[in-house]
C-alpha atoms as a PDB file:
ATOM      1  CA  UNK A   1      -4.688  30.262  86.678  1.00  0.00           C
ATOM      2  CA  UNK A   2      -1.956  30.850  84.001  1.00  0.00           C
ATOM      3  CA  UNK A   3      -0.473  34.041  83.012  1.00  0.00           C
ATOM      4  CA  UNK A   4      -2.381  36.139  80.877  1.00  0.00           C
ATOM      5  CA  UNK A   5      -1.399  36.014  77.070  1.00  0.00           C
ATOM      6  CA  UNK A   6      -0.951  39.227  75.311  1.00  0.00           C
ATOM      7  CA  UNK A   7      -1.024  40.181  71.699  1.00  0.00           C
ATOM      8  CA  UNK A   8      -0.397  44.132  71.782  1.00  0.00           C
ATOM      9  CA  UNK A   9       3.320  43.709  70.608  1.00  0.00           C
ATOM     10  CA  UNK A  10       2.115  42.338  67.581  1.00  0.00           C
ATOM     11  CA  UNK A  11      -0.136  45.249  67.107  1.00  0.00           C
ATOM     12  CA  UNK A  12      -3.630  43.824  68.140  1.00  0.00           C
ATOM     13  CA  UNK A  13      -6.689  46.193  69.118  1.00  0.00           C
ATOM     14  CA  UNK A  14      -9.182  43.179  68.963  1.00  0.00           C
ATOM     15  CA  UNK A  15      -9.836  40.425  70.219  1.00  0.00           C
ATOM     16  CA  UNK A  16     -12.266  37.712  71.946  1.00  0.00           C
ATOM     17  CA  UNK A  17     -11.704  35.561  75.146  1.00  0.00           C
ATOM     18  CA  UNK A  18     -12.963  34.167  77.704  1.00  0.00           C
ATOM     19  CA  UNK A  19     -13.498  35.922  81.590  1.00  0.00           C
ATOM     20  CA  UNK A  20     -11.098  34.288  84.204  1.00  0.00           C
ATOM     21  CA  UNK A  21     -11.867  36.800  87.311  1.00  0.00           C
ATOM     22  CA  UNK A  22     -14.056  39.541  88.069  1.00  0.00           C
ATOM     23  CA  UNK A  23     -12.935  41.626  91.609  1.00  0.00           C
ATOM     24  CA  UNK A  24     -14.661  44.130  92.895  1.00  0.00           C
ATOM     25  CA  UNK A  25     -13.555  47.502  94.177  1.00  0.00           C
ATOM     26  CA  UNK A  26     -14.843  50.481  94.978  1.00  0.00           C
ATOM     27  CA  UNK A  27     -12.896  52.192  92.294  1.00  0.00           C
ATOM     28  CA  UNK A  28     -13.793  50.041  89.513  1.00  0.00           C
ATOM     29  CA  UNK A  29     -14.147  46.345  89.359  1.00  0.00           C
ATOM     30  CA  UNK A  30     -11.599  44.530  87.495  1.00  0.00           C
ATOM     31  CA  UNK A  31     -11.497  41.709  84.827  1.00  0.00           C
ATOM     32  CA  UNK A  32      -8.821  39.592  83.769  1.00  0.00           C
ATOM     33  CA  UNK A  33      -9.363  37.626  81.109  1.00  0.00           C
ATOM     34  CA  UNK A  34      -7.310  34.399  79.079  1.00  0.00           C
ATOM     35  CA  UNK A  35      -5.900  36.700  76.478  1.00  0.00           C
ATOM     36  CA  UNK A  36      -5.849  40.165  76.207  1.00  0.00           C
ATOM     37  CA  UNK A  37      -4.629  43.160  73.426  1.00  0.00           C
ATOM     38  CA  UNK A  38      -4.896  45.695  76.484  1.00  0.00           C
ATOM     39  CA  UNK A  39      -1.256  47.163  77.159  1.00  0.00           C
ATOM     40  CA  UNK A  40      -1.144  47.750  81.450  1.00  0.00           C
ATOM     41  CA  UNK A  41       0.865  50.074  83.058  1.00  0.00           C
ATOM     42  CA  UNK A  42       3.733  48.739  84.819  1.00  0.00           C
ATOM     43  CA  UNK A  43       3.666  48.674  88.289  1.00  0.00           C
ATOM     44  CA  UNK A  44       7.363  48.674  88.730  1.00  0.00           C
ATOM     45  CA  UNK A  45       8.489  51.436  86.240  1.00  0.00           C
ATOM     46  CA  UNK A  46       4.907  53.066  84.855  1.00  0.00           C
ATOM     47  CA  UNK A  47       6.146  55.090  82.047  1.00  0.00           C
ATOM     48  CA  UNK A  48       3.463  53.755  79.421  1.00  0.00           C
ATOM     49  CA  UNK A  49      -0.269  54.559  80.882  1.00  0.00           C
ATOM     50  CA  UNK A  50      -2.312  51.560  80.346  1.00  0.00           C
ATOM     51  CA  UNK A  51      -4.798  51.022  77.536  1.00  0.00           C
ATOM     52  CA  UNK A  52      -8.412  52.194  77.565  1.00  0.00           C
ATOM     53  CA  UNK A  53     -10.947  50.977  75.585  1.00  0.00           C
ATOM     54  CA  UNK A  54     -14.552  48.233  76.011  1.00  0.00           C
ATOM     55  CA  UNK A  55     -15.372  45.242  76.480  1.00  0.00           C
ATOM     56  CA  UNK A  56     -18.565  43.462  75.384  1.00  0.00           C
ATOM     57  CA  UNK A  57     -20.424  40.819  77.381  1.00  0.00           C
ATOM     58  CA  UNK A  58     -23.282  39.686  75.445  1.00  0.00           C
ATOM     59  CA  UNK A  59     -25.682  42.806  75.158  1.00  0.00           C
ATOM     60  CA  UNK A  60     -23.598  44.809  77.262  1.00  0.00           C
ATOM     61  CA  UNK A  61     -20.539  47.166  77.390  1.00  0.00           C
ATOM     62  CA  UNK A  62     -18.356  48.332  79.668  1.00  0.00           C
ATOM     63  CA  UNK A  63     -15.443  51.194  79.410  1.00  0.00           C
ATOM     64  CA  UNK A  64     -11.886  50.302  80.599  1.00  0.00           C
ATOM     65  CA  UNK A  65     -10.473  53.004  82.292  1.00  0.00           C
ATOM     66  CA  UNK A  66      -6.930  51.404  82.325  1.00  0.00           C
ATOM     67  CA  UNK A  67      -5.123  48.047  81.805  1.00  0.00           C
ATOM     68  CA  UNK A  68      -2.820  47.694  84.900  1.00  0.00           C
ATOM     69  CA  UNK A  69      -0.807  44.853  86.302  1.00  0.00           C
ATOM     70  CA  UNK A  70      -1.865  42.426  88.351  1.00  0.00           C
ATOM     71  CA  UNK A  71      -0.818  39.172  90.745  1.00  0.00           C
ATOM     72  CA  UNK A  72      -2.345  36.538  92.728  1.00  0.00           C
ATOM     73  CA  UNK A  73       0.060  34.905  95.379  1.00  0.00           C
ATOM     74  CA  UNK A  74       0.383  30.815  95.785  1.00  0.00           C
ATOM     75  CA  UNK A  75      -2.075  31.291  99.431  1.00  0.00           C
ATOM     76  CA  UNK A  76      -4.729  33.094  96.950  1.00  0.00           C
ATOM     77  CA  UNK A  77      -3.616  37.037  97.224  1.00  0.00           C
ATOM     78  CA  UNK A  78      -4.771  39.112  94.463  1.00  0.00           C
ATOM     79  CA  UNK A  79      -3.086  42.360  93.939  1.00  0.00           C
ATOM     80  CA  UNK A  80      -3.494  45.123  91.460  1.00  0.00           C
ATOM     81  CA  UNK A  81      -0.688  48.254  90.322  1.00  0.00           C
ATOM     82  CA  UNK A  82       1.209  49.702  93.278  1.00  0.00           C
ATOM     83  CA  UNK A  83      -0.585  47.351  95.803  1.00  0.00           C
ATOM     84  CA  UNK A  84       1.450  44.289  94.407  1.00  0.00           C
ATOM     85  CA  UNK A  85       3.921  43.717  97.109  1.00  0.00           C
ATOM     86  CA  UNK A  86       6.634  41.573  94.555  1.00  0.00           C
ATOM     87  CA  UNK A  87       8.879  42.154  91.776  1.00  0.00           C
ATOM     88  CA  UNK A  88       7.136  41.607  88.203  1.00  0.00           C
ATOM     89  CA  UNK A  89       8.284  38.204  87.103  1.00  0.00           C
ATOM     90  CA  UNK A  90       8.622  36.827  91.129  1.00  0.00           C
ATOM     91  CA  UNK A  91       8.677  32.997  91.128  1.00  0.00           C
ATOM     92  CA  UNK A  92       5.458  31.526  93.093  1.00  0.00           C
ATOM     93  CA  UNK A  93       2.943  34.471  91.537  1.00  0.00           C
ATOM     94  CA  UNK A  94       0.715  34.364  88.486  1.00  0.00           C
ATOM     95  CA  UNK A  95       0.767  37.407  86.675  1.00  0.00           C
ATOM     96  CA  UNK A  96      -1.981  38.939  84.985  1.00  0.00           C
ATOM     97  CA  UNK A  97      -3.430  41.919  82.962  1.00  0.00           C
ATOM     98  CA  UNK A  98      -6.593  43.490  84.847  1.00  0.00           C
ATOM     99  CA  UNK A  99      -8.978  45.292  82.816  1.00  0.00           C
ATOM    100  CA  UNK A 100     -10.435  48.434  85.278  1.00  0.00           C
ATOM    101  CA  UNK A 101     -13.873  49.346  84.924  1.00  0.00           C
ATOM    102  CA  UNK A 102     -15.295  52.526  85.138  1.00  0.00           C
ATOM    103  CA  UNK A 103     -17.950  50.848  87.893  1.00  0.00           C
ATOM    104  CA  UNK A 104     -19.448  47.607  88.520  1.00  0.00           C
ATOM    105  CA  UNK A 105     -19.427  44.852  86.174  1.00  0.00           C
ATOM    106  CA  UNK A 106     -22.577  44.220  84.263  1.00  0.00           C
ATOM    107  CA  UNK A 107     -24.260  40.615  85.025  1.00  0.00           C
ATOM    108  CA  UNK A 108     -23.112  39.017  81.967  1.00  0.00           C
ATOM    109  CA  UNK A 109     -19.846  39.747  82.572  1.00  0.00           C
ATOM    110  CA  UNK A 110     -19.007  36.671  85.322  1.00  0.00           C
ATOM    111  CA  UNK A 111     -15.854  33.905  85.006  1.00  0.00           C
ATOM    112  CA  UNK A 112     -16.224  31.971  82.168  1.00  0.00           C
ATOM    113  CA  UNK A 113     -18.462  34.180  79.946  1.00  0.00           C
ATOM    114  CA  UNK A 114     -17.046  35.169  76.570  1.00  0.00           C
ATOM    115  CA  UNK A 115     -15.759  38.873  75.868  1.00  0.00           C
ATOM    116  CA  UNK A 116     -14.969  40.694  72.966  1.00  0.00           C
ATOM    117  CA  UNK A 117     -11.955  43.580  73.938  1.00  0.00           C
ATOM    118  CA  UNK A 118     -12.052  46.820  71.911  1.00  0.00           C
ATOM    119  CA  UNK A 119      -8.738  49.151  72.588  1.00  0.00           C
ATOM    120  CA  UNK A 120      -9.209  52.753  71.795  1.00  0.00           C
ATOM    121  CA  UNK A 121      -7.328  52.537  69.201  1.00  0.00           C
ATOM    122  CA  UNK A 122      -6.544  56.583  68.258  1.00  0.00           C
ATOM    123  CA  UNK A 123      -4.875  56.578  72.221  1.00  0.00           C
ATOM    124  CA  UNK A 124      -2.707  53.548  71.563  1.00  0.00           C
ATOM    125  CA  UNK A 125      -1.439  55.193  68.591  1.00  0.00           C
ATOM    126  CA  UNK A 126      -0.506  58.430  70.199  1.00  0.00           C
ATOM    127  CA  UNK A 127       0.780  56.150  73.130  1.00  0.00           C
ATOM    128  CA  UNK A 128       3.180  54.093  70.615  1.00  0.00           C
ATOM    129  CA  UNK A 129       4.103  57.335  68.708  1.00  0.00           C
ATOM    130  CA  UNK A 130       5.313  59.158  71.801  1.00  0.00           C
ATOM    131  CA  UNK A 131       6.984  55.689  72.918  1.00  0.00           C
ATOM    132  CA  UNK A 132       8.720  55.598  69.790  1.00  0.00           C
ATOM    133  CA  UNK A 133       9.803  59.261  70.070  1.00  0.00           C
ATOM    134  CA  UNK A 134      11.013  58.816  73.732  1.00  0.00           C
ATOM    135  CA  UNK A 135      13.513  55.940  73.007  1.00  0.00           C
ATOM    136  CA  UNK A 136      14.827  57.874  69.809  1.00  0.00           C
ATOM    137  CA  UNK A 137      15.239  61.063  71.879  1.00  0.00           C
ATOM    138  CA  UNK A 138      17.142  59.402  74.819  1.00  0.00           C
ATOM    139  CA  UNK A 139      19.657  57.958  71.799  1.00  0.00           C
ATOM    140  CA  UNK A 140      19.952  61.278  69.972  1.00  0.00           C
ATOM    141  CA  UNK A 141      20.597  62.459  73.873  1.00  0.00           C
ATOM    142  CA  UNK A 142      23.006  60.161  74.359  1.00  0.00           C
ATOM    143  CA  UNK A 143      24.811  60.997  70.803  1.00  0.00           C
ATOM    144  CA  UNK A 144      24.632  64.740  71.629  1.00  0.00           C
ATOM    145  CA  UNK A 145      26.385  64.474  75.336  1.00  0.00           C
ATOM    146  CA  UNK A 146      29.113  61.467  73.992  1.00  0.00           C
ATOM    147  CA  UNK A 147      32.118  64.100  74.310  1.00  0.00           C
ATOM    148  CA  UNK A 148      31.271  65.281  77.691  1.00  0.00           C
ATOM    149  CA  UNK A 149      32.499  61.899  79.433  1.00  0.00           C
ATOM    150  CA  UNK A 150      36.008  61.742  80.949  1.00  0.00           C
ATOM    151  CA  UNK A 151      35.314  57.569  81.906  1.00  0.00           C
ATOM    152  CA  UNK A 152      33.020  54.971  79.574  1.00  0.00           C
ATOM    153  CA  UNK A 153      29.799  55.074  81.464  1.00  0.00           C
ATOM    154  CA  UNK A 154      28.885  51.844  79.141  1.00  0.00           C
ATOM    155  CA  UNK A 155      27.367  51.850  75.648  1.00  0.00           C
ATOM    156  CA  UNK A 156      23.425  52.486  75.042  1.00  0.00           C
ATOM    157  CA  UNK A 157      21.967  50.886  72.071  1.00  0.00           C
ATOM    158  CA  UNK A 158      23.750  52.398  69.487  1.00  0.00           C
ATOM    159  CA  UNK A 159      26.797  52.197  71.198  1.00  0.00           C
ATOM    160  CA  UNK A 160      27.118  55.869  72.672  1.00  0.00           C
ATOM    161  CA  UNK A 161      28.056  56.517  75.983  1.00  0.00           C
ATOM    162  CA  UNK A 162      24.986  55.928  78.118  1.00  0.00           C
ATOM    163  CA  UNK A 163      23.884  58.836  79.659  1.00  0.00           C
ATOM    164  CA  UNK A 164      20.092  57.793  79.818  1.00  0.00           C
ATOM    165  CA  UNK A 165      21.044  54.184  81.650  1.00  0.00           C
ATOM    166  CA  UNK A 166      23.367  56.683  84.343  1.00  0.00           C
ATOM    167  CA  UNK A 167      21.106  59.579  84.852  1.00  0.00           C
ATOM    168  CA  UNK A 168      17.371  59.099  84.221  1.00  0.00           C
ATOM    169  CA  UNK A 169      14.721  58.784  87.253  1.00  0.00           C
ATOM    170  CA  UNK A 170      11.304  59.060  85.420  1.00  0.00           C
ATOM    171  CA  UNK A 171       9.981  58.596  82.358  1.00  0.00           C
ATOM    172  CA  UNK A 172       6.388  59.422  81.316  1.00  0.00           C
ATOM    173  CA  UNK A 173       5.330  58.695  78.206  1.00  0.00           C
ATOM    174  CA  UNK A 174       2.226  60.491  76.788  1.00  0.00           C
ATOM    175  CA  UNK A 175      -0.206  61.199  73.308  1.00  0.00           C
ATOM    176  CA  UNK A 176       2.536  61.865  70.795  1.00  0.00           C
ATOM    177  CA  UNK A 177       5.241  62.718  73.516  1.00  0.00           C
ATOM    178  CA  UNK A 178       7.101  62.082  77.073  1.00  0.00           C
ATOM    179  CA  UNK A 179       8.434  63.818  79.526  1.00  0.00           C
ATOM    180  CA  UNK A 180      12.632  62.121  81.192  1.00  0.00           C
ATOM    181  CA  UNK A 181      14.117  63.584  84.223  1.00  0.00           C
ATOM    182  CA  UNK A 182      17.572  62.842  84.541  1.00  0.00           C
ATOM    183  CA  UNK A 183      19.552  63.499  87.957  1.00  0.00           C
ATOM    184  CA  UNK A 184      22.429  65.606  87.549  1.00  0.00           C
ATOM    185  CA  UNK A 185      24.200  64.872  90.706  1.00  0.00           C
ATOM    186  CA  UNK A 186      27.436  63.943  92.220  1.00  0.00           C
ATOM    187  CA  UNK A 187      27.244  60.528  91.255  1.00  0.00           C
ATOM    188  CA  UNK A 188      27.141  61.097  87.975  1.00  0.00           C
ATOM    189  CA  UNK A 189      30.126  63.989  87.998  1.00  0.00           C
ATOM    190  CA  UNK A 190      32.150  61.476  90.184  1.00  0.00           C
ATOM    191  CA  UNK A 191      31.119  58.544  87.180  1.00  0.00           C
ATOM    192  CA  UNK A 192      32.984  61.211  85.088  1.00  0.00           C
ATOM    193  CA  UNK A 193      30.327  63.254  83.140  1.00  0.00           C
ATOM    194  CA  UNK A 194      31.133  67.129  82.883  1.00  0.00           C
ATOM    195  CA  UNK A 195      27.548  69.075  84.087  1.00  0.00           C
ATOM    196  CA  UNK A 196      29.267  72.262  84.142  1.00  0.00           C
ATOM    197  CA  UNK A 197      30.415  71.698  80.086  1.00  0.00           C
ATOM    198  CA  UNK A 198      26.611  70.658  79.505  1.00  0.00           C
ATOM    199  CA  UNK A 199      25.107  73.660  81.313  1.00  0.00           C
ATOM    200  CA  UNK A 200      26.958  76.298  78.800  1.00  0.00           C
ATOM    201  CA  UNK A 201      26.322  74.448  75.924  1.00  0.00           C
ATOM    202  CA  UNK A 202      23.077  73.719  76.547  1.00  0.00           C
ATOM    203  CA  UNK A 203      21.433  75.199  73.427  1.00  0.00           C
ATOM    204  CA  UNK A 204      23.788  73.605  71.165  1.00  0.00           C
ATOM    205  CA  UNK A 205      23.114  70.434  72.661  1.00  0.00           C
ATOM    206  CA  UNK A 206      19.491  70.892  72.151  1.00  0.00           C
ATOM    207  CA  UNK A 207      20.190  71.816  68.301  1.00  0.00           C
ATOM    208  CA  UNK A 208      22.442  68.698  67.733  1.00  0.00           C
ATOM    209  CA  UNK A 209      19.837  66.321  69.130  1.00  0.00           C
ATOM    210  CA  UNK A 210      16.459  68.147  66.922  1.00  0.00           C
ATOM    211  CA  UNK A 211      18.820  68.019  63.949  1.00  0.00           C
ATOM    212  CA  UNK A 212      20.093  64.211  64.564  1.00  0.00           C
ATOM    213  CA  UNK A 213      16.260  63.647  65.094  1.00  0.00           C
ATOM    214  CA  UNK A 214      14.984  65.291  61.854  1.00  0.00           C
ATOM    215  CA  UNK A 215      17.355  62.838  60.148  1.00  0.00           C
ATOM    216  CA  UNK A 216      16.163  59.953  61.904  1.00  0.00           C
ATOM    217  CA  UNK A 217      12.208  60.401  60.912  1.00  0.00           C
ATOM    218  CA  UNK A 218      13.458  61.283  57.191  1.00  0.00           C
ATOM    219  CA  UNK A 219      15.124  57.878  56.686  1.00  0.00           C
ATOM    220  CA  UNK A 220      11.735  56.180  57.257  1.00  0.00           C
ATOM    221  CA  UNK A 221      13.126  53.116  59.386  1.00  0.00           C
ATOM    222  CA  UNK A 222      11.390  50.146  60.270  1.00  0.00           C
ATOM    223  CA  UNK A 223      10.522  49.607  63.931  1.00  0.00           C
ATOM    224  CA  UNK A 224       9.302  46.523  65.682  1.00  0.00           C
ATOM    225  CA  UNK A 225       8.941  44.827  68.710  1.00  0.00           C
ATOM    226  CA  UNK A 226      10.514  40.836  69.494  1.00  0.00           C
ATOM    227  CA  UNK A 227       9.006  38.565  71.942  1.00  0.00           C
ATOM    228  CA  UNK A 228      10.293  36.202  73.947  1.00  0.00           C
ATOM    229  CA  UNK A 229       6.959  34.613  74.643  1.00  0.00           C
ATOM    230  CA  UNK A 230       3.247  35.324  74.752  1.00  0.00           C
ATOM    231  CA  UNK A 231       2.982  35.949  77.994  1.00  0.00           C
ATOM    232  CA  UNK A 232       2.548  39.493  79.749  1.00  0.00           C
ATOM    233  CA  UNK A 233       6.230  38.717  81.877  1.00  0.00           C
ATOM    234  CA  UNK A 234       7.757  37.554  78.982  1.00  0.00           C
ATOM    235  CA  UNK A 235      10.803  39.908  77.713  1.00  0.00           C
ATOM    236  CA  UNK A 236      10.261  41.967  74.999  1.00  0.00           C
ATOM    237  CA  UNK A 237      12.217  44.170  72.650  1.00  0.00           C
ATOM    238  CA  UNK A 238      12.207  47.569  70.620  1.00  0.00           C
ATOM    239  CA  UNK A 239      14.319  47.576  67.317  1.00  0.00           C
ATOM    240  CA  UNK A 240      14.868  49.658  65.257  1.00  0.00           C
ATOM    241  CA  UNK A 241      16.443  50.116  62.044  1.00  0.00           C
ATOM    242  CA  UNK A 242      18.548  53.000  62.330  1.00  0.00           C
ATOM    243  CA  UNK A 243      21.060  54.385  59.754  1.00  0.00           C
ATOM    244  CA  UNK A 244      23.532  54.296  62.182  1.00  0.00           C
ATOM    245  CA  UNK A 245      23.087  50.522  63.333  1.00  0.00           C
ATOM    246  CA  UNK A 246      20.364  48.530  64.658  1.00  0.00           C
ATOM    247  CA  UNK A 247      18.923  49.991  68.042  1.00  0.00           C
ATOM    248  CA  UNK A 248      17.740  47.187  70.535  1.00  0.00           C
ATOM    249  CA  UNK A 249      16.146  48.158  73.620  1.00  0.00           C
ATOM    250  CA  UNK A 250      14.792  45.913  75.930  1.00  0.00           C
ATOM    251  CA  UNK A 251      11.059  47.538  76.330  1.00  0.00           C
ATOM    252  CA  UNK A 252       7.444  45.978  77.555  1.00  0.00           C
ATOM    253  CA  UNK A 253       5.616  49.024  75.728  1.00  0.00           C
ATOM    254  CA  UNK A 254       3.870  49.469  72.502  1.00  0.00           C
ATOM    255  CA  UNK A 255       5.839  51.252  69.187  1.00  0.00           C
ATOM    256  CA  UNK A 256       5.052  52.107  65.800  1.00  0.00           C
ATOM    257  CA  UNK A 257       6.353  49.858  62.731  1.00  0.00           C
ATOM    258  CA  UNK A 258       7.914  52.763  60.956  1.00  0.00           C
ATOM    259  CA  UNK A 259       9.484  56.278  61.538  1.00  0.00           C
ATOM    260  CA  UNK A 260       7.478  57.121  58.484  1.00  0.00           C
ATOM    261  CA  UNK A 261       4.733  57.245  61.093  1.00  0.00           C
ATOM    262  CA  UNK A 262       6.188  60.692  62.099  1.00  0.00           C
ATOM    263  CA  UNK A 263       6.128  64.277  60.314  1.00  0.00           C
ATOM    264  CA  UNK A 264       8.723  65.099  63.369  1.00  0.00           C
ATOM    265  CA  UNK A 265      10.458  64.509  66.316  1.00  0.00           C
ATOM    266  CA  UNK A 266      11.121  67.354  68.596  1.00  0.00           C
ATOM    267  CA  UNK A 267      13.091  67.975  72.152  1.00  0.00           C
ATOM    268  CA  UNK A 268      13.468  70.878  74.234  1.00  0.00           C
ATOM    269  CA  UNK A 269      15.948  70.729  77.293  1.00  0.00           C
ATOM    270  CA  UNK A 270      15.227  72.903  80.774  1.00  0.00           C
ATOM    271  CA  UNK A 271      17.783  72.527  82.857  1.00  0.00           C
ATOM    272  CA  UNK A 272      16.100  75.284  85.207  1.00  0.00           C
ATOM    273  CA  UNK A 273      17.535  73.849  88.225  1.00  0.00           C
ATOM    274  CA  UNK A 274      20.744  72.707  87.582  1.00  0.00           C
ATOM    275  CA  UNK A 275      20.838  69.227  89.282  1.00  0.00           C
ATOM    276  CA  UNK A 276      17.900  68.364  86.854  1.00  0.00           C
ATOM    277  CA  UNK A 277      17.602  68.013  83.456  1.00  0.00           C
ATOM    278  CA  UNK A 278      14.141  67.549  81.767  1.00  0.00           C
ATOM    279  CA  UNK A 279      13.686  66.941  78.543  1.00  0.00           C
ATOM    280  CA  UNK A 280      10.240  67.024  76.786  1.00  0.00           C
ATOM    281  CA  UNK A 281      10.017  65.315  73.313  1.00  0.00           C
ATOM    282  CA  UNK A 282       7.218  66.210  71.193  1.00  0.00           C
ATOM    283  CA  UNK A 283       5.893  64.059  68.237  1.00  0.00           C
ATOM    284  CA  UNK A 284       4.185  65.313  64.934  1.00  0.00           C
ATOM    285  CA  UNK A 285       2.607  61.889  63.041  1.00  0.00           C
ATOM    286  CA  UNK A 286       2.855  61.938  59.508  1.00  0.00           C
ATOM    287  CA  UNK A 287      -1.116  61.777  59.110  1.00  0.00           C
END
């Protein structure tokens, strides 16, 4: 069994293939199919929830709850999310995209019957919206905290000191938004970034990055995603077209093609306990 082909970077919500496994479980049964526009949640860093959406089998249709991850091992183990025991990309495993049910597949639905996939399409474009907004945030971060560095941490994508690569633990990306948690910790004092400095300026901090934000959506910039392949391990890429540069960050989510997809891009910063920063980016689309 090959690895399952994708087409979400390019955008798709549609398409047709053909059933390669159906596995039951008691909390859904899962499909994987040839080809699939379903984005799954990473198992190894599961900031983007997986797609939802149908598929049709003939007369019948089924909800997908989620797309997740999946694996089957060279001695015939088949795996799905957190219960894959390897690295994504691990040499000897075929990885895949499994579709999860909300039950028990219907009878038309077997390996080798034909499928049409339907992806709820208004989710994926809140997903990719507050995608978007989360990698523009964590650069407008970065911009806002460049003068509180005593030693070069390393550039981000724009070429700011990288505060987001040092600090941040989780990343959740929903509808529209995401929530970052970045450790504030010795390690990152003793890597030379001044957390007392960033507590009492907090507020102006916050300011800088809404205002550097506000003049990212108004210049409208074109956003896209490169592939490396068609397959669901190969790399893939978020650019965009900034005024300040082109940002490339290497991403396996989904993104809008333009800023002009947004009315606004907000953050607010609660640094309630002082070893932890959490920043929560809200995103108003243009339509």
């Amino acid at each position: 069994m090959p690895h399952t082909l994708v087409t979400f970077a390019d955008g798709a919500v549609q398409a047709e293939s053909v059933v390669t496994r159906v596995v039951p479980s008691p909390e859904g049964d899962v499909v994987v199919v040839e080809s699939t526009p379903f984005h799954p949640v990473d198992h190894t860093w599961p900031d983007q929830p997986g797609d939802s959406g149908v598929l049709r089998a003939g007369e019948d249709e089924v909800v997908v709850t989620e797309a997740l991850m999946a694996a089957s091992g060279a001695e015939g183990e088949f795996a799905v999310g957190s219960e894959i025991p390897v690295r994504r990309g691990s040499e000897g495993w075929t990885w895949l995209v499994a579709h999860r049910l909300d039950g028990a597949a219907p009878d038309a639905l077997t390996e080798g019957s034909h499928v049409r996939l339907l992806v709820d399409e208004d989710r994926r474009a809140g997903l990719s919206r507050g995608h978007t907004a989360c990698h523009l945030a964590s650069l407008a971060l970065d911009l806002a905290l460049a003068d509180l560095w005593r030693k070069d941490p390393g550039p981000d994508a724009l070429g700011s000191p990288d505060f987001e690569g040092r600090a941040n633990q989780s990343s959740r990306i929903t509808e529209d938004g995401s929530v970052d948690e970045y450790r504030l910790g010795k390690s990152l004092r003793r890597a030379g970034f001044d957390t007392e400095a960033f507590a009492a300026t907090l507020a102006e901090r916050e300011a800088s990055i809404n205002a550097q934000l506000r003049r990212w959506v108004e210049s409208a910039a074109a956003s896209r995603i490169e592939t490396e392949g068609g397959t669901i391990i190969d790399r893939r890429r978020w650019h965009c077209a900034l005024p300040e540069g082109e940002a490339v960050i290497l991403c396996g989510g989904t993104h809008v093609d333009s800023l002009a997809a947004f009315a606004a891009i907000t953050v607010s910063l609660d640094l309630g306990d002082p070893q932890l920063l959490i920043m929560t980016t809200t995103a108003i689309p243009a339509h």
